[in-house]
N, C-alpha and C. Protein backbone atom coordinates (compact mmCIF):
# COMPACT_ATOMS: atom_id res chain seq x y z
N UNK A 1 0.85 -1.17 0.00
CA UNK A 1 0.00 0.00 0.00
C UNK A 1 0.89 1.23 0.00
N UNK A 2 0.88 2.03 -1.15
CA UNK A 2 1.19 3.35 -1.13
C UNK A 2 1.13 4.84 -0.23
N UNK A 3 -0.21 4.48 0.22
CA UNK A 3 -1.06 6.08 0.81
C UNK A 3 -0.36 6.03 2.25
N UNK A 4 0.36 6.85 2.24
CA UNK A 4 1.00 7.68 3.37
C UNK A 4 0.91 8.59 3.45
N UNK A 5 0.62 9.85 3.66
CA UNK A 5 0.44 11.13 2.59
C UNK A 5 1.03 12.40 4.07
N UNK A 6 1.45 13.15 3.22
CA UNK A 6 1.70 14.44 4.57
C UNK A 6 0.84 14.90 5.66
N UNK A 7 -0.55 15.18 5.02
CA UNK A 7 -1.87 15.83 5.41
C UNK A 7 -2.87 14.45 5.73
N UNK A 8 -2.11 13.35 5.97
CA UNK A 8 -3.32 11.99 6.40
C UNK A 8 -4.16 12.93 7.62
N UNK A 9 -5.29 12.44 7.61
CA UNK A 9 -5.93 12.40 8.59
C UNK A 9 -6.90 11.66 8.80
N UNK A 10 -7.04 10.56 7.78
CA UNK A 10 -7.74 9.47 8.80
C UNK A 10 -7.08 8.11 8.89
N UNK A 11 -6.66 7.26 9.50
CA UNK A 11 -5.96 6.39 10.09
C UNK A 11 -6.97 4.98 10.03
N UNK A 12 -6.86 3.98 8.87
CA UNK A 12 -7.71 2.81 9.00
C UNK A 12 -7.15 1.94 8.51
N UNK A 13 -7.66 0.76 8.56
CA UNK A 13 -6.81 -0.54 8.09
C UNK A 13 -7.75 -0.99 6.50
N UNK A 14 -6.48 -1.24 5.69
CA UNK A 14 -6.98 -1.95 4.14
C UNK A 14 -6.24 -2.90 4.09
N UNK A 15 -7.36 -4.05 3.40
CA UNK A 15 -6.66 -5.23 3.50
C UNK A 15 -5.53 -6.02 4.67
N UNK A 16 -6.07 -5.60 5.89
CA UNK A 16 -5.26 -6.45 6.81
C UNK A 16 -3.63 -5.08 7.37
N UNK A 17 -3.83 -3.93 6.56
CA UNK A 17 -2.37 -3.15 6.61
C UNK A 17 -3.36 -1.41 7.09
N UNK A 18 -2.33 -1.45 8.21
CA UNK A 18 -2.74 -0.11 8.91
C UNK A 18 -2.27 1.04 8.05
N UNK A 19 -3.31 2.01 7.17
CA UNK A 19 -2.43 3.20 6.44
C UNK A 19 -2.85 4.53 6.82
N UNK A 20 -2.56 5.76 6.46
CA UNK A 20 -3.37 6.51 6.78
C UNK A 20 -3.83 7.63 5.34
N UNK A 21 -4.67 7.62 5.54
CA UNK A 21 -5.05 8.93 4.28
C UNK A 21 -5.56 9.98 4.39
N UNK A 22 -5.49 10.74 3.46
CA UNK A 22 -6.25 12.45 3.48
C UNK A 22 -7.58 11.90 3.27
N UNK A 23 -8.28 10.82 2.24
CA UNK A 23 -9.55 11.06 1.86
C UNK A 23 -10.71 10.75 2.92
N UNK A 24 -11.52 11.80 2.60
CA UNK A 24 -12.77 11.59 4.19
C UNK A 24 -13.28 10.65 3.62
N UNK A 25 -13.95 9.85 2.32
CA UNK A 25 -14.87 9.35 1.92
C UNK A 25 -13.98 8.01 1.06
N UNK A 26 -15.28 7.37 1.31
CA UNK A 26 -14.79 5.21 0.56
C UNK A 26 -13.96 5.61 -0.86
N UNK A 27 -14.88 6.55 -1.57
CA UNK A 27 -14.40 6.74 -3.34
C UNK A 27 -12.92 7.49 -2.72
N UNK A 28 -12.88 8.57 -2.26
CA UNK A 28 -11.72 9.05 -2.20
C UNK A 28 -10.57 8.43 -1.50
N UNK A 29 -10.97 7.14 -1.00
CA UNK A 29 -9.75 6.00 -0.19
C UNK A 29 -9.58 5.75 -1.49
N UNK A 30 -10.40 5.12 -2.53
CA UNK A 30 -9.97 4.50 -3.41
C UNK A 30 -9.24 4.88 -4.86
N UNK A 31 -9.52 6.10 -4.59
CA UNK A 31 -8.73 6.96 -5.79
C UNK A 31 -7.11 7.33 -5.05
N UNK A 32 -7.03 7.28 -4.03
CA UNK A 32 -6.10 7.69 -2.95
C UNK A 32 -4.85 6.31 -3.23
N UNK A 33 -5.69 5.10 -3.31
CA UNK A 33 -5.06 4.03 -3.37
C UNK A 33 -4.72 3.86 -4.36
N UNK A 34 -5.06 4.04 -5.80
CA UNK A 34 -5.13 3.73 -7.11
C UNK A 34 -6.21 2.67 -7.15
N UNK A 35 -7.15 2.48 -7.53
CA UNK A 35 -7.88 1.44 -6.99
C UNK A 35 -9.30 2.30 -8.15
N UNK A 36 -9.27 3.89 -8.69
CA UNK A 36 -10.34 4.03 -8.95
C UNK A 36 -10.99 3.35 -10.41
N UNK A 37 -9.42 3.20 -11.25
CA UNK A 37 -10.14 2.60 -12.49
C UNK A 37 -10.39 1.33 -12.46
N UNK A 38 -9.81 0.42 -11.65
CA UNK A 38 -10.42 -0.84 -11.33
C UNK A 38 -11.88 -1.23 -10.83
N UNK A 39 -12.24 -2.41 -11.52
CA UNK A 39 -13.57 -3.14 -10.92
C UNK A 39 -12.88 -3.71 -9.60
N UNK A 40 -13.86 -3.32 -8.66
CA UNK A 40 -13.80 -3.68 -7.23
C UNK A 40 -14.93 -4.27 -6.20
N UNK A 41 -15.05 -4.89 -5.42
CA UNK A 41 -15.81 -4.84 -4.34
C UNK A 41 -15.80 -4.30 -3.22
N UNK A 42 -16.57 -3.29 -2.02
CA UNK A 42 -15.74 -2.91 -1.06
C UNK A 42 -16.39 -3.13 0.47
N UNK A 43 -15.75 -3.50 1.38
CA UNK A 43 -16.99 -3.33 2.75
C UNK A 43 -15.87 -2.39 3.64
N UNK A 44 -16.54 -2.20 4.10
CA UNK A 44 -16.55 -1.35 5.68
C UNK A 44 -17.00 -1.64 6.80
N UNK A 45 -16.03 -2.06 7.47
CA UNK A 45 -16.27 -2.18 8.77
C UNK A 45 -16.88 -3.90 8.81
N UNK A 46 -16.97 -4.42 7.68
CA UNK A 46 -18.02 -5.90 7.45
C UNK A 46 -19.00 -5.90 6.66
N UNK A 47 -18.96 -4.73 6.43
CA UNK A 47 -20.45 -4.11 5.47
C UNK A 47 -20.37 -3.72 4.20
N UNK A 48 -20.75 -4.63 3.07
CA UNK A 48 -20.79 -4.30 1.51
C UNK A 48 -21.44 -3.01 1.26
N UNK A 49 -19.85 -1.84 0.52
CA UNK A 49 -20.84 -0.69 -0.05
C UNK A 49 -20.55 -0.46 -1.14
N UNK A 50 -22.13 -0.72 -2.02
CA UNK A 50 -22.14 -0.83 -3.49
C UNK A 50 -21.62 0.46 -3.95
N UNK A 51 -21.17 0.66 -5.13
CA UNK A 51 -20.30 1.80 -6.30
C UNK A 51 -21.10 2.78 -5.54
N UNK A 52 -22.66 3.01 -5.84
CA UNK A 52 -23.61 4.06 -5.82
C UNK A 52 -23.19 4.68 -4.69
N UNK A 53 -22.68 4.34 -3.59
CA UNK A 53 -22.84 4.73 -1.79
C UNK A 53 -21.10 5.09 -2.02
N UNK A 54 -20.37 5.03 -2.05
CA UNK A 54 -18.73 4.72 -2.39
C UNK A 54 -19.08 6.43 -1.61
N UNK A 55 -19.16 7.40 -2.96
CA UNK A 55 -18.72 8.77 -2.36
C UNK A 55 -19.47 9.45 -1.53
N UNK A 56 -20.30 8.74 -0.75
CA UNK A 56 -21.10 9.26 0.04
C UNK A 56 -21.15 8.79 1.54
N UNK A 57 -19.66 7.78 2.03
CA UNK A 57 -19.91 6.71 2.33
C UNK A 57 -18.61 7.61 3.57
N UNK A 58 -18.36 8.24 4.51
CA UNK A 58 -17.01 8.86 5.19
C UNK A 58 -16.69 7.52 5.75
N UNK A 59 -15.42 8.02 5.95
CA UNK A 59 -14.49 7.49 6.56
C UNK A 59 -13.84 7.85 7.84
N UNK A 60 -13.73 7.36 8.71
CA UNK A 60 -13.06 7.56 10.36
C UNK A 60 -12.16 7.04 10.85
N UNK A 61 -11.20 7.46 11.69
CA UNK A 61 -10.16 6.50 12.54
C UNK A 61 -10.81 5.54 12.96
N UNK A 62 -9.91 4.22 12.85
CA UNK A 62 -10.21 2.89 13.40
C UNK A 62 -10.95 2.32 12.14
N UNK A 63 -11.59 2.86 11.11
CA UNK A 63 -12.31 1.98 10.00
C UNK A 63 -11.35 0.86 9.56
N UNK A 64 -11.99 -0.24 8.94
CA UNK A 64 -11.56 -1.78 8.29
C UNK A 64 -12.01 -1.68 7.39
N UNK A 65 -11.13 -1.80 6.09
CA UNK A 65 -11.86 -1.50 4.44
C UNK A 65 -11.03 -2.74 3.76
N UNK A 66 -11.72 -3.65 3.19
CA UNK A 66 -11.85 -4.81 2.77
C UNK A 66 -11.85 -4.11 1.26
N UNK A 67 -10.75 -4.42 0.29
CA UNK A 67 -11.09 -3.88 -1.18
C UNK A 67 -11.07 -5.68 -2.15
N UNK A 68 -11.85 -5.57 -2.48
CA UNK A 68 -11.77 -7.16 -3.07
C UNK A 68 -11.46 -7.27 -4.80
N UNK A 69 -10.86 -7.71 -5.30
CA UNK A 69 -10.55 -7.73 -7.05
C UNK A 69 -11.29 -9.03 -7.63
N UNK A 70 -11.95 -8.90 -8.82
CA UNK A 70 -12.28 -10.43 -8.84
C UNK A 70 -11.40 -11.06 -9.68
N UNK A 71 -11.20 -12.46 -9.90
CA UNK A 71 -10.47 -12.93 -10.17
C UNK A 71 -10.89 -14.33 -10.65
N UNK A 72 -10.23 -14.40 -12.20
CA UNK A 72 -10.52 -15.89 -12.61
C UNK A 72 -9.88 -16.91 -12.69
N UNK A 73 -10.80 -18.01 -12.92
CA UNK A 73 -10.06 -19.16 -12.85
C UNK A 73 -10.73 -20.41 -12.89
N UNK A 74 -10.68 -21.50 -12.97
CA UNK A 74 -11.48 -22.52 -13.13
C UNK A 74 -11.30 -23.80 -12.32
């Protein structure tokens, strides 16, 4: 994970790794991460939030953000 940033101010864990970021909101973690042109899945906290909710969705110290890729195979 990349996002370290000067001006972090919110402090949460992705994928299992404690980072911190400037963005208040799910879309802006994920543009933060590189993560925006990718197809993704995402929860919070345990909780699936579909594309529609993403930028509407803040973010707080202590949040758990689960980013999921899909992936094939047989």
């Amino acid at each position: 994970m990349k996002a370290t940033t000067e001006n972090a101010t919110t402090k949460l864990t992705v994928n299992g790794d404690e980072v911190a970021l400037a963005a208040a909101t799910l879309a802006g973690a994920l543009d933060e991460l590189g993560f925006v042109e990718r197809v993704v899945a995402t929860a919070l906290n345990g909780v699936f939030v579909p594309v529609r909710l993403r930028a509407e969705t803040a973010l707080k110290d202590g949040d758990r953000l689960e980013i999921l890729t899909p992936m094939q195979g047989g």
